[in-house]
N, C-alpha and C. Protein backbone atom coordinates (compact mmCIF):
# COMPACT_ATOMS: atom_id res chain seq x y z
N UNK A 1 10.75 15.71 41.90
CA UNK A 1 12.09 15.24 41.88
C UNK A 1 12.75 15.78 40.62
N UNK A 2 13.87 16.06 40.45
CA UNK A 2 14.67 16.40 39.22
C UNK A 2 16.45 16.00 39.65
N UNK A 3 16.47 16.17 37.93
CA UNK A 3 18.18 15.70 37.93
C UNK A 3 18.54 16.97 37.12
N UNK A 4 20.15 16.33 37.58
CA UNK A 4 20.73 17.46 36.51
C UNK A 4 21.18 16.93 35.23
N UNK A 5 21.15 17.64 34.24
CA UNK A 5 21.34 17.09 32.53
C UNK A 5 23.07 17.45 32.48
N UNK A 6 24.08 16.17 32.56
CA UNK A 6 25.05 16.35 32.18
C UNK A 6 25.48 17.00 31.28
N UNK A 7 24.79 17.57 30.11
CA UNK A 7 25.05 18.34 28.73
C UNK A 7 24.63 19.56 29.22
N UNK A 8 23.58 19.86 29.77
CA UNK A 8 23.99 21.31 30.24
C UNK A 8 23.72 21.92 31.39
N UNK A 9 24.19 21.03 31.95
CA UNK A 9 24.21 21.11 33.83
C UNK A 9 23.02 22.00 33.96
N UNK A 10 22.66 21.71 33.85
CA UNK A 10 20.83 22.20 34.15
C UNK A 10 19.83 21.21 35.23
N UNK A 11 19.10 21.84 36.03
CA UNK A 11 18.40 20.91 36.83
C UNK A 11 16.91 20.67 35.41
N UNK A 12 16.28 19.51 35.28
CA UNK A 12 15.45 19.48 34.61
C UNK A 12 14.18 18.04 35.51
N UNK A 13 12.93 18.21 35.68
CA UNK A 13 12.25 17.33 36.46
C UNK A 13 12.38 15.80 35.78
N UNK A 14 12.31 15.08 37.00
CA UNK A 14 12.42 13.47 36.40
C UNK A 14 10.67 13.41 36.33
N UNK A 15 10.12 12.76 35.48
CA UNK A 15 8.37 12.11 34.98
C UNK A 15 8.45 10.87 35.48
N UNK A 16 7.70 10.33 36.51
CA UNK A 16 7.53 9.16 37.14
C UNK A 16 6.57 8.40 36.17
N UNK A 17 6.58 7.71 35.47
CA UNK A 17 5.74 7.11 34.65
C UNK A 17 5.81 6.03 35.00
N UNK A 18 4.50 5.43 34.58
CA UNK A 18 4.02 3.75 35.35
C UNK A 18 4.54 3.08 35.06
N UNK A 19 5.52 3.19 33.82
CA UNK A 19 6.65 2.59 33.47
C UNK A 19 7.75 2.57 34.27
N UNK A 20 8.74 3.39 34.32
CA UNK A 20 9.58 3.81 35.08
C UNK A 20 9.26 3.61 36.24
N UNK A 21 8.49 2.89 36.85
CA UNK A 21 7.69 3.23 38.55
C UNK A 21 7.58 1.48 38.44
N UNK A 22 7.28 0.87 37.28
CA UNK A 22 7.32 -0.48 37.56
C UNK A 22 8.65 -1.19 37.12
N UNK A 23 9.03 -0.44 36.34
CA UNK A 23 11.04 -0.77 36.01
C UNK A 23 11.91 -1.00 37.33
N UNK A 24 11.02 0.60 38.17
CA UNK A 24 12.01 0.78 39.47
C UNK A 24 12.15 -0.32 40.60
N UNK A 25 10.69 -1.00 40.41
CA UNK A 25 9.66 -1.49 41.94
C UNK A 25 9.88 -2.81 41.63
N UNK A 26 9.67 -3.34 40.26
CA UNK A 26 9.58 -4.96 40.03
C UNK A 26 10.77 -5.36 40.69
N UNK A 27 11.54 -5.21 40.34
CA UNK A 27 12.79 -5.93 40.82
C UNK A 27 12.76 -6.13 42.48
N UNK A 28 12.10 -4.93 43.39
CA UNK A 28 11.79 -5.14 44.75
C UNK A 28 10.74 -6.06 44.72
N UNK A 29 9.90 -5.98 44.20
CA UNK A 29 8.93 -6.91 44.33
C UNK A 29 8.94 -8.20 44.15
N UNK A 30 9.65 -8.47 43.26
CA UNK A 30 10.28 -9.91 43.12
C UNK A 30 11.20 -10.30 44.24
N UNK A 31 11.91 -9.39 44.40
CA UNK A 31 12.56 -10.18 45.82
C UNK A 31 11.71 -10.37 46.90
N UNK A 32 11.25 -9.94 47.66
CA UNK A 32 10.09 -9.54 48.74
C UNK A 32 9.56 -10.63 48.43
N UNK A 33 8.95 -11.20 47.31
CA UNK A 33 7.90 -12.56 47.06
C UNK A 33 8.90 -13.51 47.48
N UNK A 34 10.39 -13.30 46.79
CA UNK A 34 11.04 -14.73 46.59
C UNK A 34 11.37 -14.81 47.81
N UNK A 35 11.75 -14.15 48.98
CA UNK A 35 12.25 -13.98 50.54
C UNK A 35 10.82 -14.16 51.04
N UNK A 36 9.33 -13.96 50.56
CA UNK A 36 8.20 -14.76 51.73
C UNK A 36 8.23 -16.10 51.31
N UNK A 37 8.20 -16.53 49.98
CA UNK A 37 8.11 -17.63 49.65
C UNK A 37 9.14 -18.86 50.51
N UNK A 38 9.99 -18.32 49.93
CA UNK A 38 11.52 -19.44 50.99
C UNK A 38 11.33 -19.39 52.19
N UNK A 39 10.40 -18.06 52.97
CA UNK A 39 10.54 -18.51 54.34
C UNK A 39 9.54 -19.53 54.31
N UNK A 40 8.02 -19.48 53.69
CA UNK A 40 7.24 -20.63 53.73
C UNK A 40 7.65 -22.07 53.53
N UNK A 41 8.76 -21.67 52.86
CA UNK A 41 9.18 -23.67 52.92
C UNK A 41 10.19 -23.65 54.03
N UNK A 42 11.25 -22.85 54.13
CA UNK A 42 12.13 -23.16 55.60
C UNK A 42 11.29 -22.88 56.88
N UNK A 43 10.20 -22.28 57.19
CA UNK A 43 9.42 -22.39 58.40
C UNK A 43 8.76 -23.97 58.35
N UNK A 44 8.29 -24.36 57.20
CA UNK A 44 7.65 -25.46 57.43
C UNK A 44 8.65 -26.71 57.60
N UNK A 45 10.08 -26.31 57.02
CA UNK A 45 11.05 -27.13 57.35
C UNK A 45 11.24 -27.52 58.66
N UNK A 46 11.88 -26.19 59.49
CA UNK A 46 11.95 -25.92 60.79
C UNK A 46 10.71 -26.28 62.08
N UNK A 47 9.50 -26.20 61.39
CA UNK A 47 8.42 -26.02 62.68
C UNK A 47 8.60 -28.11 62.21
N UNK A 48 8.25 -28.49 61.31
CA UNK A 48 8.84 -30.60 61.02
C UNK A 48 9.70 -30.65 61.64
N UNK A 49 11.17 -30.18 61.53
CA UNK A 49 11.82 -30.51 62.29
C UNK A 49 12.26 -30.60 63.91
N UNK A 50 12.31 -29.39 64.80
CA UNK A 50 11.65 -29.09 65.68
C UNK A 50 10.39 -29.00 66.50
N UNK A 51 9.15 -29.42 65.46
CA UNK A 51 7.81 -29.18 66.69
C UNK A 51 7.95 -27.98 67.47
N UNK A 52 7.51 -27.01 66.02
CA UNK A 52 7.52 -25.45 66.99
C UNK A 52 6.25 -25.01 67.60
N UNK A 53 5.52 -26.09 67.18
CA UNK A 53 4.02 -26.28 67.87
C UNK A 53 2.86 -24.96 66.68
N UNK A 54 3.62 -24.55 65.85
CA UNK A 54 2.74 -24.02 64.83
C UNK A 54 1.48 -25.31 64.11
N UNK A 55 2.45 -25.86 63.37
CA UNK A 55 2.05 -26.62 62.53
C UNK A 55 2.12 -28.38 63.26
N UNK A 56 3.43 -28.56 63.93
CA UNK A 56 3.69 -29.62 64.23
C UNK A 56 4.02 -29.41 65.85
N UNK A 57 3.39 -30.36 66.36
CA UNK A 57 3.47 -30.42 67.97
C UNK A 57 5.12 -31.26 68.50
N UNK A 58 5.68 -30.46 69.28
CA UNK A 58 6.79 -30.89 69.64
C UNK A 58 6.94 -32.22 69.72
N UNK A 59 5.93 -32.90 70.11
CA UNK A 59 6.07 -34.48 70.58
C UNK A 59 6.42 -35.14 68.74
N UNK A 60 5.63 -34.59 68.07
CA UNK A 60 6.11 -35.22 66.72
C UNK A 60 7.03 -34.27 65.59
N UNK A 61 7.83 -33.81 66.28
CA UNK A 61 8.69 -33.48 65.25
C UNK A 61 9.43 -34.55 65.13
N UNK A 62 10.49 -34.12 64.05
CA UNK A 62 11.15 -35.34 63.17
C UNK A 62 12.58 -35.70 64.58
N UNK A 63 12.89 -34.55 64.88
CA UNK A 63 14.36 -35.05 65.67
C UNK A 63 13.87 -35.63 67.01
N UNK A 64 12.58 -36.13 67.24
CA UNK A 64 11.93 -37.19 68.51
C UNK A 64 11.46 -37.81 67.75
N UNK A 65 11.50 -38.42 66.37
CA UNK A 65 11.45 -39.78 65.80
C UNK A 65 9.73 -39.37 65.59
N UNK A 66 9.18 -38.32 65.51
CA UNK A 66 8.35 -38.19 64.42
C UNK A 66 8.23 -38.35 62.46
N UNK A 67 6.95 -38.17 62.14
CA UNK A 67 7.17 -38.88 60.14
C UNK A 67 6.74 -37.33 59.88
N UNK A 68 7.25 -36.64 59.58
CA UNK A 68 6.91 -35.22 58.61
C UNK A 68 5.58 -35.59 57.45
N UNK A 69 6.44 -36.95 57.14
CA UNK A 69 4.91 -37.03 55.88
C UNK A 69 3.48 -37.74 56.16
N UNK A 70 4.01 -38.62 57.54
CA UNK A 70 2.51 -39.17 58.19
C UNK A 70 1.18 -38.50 57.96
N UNK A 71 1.15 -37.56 58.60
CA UNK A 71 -0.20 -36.95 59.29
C UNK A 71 -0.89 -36.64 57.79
N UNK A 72 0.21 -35.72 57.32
CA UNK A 72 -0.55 -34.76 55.89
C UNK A 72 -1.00 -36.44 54.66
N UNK A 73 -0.02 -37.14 54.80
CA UNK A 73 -0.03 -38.21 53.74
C UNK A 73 -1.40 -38.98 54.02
N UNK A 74 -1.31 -39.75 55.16
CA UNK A 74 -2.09 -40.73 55.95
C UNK A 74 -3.92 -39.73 55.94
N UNK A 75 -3.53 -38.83 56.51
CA UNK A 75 -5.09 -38.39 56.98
C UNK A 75 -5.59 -36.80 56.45
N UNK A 76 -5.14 -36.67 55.07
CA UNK A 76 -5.41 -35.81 54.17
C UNK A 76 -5.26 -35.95 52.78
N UNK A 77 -5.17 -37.25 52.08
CA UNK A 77 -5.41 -37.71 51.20
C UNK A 77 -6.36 -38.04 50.66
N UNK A 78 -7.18 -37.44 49.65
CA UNK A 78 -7.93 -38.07 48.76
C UNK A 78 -7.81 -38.11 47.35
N UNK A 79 -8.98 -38.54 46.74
CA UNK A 79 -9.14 -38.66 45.67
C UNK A 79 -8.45 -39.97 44.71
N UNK A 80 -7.99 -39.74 43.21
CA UNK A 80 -7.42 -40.62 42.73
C UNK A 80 -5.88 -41.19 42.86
N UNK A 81 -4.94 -40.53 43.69
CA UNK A 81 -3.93 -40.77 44.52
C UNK A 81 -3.98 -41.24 45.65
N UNK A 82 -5.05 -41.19 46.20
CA UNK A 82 -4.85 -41.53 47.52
C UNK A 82 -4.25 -42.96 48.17
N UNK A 83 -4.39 -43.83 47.33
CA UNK A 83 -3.88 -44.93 47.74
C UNK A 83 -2.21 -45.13 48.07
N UNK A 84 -1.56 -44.67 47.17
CA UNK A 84 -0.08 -44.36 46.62
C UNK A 84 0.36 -42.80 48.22
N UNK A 85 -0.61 -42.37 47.75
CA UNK A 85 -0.22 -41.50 49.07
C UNK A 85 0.17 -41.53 50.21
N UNK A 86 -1.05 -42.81 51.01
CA UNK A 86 -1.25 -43.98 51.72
C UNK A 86 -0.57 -44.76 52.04
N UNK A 87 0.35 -45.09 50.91
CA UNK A 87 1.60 -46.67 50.91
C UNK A 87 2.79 -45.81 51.28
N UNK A 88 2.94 -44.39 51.47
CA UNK A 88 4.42 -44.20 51.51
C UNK A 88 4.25 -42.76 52.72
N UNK A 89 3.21 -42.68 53.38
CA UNK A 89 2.98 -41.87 54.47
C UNK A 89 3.84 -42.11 55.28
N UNK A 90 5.03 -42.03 56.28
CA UNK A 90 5.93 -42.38 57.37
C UNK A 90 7.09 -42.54 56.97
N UNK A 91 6.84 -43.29 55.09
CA UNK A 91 8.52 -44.00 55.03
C UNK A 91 9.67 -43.28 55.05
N UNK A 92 10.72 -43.50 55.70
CA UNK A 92 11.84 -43.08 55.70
C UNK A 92 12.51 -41.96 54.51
N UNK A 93 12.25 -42.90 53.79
CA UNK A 93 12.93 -42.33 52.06
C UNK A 93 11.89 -41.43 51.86
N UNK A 94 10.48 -41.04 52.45
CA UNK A 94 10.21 -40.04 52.32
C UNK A 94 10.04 -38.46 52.67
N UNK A 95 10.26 -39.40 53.94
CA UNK A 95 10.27 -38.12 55.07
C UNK A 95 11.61 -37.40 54.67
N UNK A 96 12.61 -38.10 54.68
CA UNK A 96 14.27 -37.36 54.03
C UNK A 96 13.97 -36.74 52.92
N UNK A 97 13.43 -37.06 51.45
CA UNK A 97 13.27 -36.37 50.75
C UNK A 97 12.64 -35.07 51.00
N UNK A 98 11.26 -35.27 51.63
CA UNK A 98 10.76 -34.11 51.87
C UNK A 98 11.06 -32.76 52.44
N UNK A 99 11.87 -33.85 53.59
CA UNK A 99 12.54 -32.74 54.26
C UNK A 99 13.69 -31.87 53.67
N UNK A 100 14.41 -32.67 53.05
CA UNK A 100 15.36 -31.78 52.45
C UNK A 100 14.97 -30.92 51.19
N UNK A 101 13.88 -31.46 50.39
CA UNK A 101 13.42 -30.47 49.82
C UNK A 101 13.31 -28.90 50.11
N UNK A 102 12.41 -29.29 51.51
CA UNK A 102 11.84 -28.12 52.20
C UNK A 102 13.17 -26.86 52.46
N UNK A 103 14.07 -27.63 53.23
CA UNK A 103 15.46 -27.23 53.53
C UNK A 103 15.79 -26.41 51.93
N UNK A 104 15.97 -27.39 51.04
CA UNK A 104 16.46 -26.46 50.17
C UNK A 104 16.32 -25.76 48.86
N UNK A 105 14.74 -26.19 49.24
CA UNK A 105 13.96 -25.10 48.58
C UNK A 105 13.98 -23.51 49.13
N UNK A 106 13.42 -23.57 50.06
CA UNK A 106 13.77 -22.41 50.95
C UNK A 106 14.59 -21.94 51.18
N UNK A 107 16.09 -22.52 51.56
CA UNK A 107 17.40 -21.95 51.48
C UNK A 107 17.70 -21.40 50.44
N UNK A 108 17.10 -21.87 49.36
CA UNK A 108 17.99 -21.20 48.05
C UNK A 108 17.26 -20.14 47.44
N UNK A 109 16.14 -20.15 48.06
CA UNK A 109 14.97 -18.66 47.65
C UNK A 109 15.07 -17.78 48.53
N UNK A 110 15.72 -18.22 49.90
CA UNK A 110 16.09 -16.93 50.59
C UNK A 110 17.32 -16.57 50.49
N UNK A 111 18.35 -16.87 50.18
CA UNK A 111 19.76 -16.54 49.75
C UNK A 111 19.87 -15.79 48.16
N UNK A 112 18.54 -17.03 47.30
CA UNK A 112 18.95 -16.02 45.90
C UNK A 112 19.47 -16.88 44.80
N UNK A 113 20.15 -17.73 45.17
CA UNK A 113 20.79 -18.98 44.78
C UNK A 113 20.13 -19.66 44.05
N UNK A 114 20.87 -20.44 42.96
CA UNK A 114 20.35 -21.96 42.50
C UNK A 114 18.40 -21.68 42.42
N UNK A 115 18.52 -20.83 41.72
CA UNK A 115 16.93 -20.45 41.46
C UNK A 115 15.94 -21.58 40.99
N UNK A 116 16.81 -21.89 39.69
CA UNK A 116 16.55 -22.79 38.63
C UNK A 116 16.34 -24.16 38.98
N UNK A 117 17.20 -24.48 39.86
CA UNK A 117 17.33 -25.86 40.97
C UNK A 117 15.94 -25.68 41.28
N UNK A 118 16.19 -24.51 42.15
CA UNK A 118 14.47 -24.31 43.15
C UNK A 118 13.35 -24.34 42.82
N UNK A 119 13.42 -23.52 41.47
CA UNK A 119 12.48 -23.63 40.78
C UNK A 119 11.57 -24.88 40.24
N UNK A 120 12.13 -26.10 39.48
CA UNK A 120 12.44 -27.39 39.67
C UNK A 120 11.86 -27.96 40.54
N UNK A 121 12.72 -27.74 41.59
CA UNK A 121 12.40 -28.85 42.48
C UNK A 121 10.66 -28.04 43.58
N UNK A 122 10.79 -27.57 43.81
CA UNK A 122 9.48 -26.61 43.82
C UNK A 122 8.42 -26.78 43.22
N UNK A 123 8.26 -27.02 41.74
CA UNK A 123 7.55 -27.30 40.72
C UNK A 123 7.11 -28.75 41.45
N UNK A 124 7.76 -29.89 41.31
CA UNK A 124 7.32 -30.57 41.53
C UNK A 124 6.94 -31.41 42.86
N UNK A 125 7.37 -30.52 44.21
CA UNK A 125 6.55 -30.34 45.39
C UNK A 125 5.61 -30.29 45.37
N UNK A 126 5.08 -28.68 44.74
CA UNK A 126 3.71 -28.25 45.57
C UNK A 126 2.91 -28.68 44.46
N UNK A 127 3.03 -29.34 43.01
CA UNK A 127 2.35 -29.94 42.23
C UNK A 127 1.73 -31.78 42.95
N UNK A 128 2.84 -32.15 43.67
CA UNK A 128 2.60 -33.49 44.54
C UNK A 128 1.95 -33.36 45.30
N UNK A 129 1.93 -31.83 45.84
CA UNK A 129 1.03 -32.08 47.49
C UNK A 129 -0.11 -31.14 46.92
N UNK A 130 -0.32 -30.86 45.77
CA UNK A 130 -1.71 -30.44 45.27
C UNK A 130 -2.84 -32.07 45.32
N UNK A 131 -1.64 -32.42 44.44
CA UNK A 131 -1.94 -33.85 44.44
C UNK A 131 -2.61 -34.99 45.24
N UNK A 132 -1.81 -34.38 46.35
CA UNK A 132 -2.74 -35.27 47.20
C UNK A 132 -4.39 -35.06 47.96
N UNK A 133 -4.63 -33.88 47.47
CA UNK A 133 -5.55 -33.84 48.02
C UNK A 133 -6.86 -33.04 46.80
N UNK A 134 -6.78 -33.55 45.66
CA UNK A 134 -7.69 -33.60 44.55
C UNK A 134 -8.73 -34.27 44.82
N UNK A 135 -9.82 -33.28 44.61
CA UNK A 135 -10.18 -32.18 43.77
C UNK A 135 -9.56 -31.41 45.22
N UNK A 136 -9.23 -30.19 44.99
CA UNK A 136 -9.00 -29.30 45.91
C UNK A 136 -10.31 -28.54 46.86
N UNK A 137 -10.18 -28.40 48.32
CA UNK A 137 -11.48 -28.31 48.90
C UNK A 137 -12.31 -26.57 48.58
N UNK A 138 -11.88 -26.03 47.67
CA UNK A 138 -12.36 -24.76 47.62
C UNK A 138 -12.63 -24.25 46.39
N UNK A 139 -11.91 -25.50 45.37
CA UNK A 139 -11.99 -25.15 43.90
C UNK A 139 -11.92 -26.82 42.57
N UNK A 140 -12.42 -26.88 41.80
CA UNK A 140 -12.36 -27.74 41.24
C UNK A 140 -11.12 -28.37 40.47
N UNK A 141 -10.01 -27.41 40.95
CA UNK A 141 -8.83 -27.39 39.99
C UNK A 141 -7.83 -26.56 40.74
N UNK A 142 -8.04 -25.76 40.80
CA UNK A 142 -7.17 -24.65 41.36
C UNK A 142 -7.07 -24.33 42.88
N UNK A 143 -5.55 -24.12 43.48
CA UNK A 143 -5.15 -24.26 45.08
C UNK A 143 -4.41 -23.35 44.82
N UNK A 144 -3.62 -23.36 45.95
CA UNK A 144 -2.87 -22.58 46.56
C UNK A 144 -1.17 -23.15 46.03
N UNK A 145 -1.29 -24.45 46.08
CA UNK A 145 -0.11 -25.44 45.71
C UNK A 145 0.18 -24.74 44.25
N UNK A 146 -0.68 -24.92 43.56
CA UNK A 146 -0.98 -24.58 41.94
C UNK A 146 -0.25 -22.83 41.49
N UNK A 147 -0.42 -22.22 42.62
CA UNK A 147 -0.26 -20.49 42.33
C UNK A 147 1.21 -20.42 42.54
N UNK A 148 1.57 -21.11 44.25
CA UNK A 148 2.77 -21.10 44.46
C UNK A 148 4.00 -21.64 43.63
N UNK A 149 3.58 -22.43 42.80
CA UNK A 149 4.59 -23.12 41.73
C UNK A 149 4.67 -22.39 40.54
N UNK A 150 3.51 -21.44 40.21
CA UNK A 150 3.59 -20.51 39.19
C UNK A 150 4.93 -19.46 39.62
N UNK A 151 3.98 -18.92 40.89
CA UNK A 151 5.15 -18.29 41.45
C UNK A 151 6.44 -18.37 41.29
N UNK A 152 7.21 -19.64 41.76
CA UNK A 152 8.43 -20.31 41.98
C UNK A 152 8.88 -20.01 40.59
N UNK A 153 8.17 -20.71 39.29
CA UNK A 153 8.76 -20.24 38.42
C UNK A 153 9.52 -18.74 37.81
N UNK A 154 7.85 -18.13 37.59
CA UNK A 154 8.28 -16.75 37.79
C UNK A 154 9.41 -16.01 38.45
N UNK A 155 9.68 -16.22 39.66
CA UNK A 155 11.27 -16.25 40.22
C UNK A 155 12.20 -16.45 39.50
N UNK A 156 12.10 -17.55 39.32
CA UNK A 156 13.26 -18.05 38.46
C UNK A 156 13.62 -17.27 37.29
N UNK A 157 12.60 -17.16 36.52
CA UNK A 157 12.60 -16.11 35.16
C UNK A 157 13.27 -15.07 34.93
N UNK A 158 12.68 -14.16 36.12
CA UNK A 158 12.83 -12.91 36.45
C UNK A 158 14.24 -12.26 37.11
N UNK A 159 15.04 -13.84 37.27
CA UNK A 159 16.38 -13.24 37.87
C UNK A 159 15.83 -12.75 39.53
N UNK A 160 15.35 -13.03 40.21
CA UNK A 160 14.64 -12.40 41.14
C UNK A 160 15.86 -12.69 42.54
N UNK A 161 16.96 -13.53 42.47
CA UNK A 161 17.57 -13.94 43.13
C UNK A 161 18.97 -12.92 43.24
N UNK A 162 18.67 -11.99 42.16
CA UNK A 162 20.01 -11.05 42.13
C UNK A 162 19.51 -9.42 42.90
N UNK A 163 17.92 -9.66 43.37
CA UNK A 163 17.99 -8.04 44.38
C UNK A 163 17.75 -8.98 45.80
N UNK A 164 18.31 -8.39 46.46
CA UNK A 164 18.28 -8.73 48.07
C UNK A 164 19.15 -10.15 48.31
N UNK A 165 19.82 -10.36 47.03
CA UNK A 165 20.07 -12.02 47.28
C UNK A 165 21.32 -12.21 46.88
N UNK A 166 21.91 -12.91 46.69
CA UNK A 166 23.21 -13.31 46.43
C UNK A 166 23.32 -13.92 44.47
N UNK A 167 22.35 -14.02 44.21
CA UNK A 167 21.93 -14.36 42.78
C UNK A 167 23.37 -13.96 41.91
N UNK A 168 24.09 -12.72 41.95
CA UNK A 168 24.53 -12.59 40.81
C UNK A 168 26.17 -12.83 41.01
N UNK A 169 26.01 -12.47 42.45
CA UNK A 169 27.48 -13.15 42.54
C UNK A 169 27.56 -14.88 42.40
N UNK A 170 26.43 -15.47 43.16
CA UNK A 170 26.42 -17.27 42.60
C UNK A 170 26.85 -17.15 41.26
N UNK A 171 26.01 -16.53 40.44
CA UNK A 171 26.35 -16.59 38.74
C UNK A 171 27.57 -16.62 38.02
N UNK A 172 28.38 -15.38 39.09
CA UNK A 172 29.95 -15.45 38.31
C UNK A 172 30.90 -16.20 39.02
N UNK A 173 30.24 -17.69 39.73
CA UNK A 173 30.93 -18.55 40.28
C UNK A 173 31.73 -19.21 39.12
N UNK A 174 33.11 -20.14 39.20
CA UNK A 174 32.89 -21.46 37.78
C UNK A 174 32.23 -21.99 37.66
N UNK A 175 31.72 -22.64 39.00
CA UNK A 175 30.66 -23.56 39.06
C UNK A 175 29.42 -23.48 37.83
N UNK A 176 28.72 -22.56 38.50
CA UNK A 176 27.33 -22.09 38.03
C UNK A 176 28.09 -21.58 36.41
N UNK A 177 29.04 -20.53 35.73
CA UNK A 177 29.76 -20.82 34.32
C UNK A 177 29.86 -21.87 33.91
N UNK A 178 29.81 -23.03 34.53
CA UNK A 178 30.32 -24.27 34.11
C UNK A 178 29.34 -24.90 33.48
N UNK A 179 27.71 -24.81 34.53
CA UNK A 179 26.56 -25.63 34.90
C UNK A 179 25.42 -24.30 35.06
N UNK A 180 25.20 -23.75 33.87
CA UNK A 180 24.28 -22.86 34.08
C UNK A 180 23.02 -23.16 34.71
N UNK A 181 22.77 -24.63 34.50
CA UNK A 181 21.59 -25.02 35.29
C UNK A 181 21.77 -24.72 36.92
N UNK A 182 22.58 -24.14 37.18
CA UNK A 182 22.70 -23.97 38.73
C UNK A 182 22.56 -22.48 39.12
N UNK A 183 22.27 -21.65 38.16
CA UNK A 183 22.02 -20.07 38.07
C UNK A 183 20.46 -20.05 39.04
């Protein structure tokens, strides 16, 4: 590959260096994570809400008066939470929370948006539903819940919401000028 040198219009080769090659790529790569990630929480939104029969069987999705948090709460709980887990499996005020979490966690990691929000509120999702099921069945400490919230952050950090996403125009909203916490 080569460019031309404005100073003396000369073609001269561009040096792909692992630098320059991860300058170019990170920024794709960060989006690509932050667009699988959001779909993992709006699919799991969608298959709760609907019963797309992935995860949740039509008969118990939420809009036929199924509990989103039943099954996982009630009969995948252990350890030193489990009781607390237990007392609030079905309830109302939880299933709404959850759900809208899911909703807009995901919405705002696939749009690009309100990172920082997501980030946040993300954090302390998949840290709860690590939670519920301590010690984790494959590791003494460490899940999947645990990586994905690293993740989430990392997003956030990285500005990751301004390639493929709407990130930078949200930014030069008033709003978000106003309430940077909404970047």
């Amino acid at each position: 590959m080569s460019v031309t040198d404005p100073r003396t219009a000369r073609s001269r080769p561009i040096r792909m260096t692992a630098a320059r090659t991860g300058r170019t790529f990170a920024p794709a790569v960060w989006a690509v994570t932050r667009l699988s990630l959001g779909f993992v929480f709006f699919w799991a939104f969608a298959d709760k809400l609907f019963g797309l029969g992935h995860g949740t069987p039509a008969k118990q999705a939420w809009i036929h008066g199924g509990h989103p948090t039943l099954g996982f709460l009630k009969f995948s709980a252990a350890g030193p939470f489990k009781g607390f887990y237990h007392s609030i499996a079905g309830a109302a005020w939880a299933d709404w929370l959850f759900m809208l979490g899911l909703a807009g966690i995901g919405a705002a990691l696939l749009l690009g948006i309100g990172m920082r929000v997501a980030a946040g509120a993300g954090v302390v999702m998949l840290v709860m539903m690590w939670s519920v099921v301590l010690p984790p069945e494959s590791n003494v400490f460490m899940d999947d819940h645990l990586i994905y919230a690293l993740v989430v952050v990392g997003l956030a950090l990285v500005g990751a919401g301004d390639t493929f996403g709407l990130g930078r125009r949200w930014g030069r909203t008033r709003l978000v000028q106003r309430f940077p916490v909404l970047k």
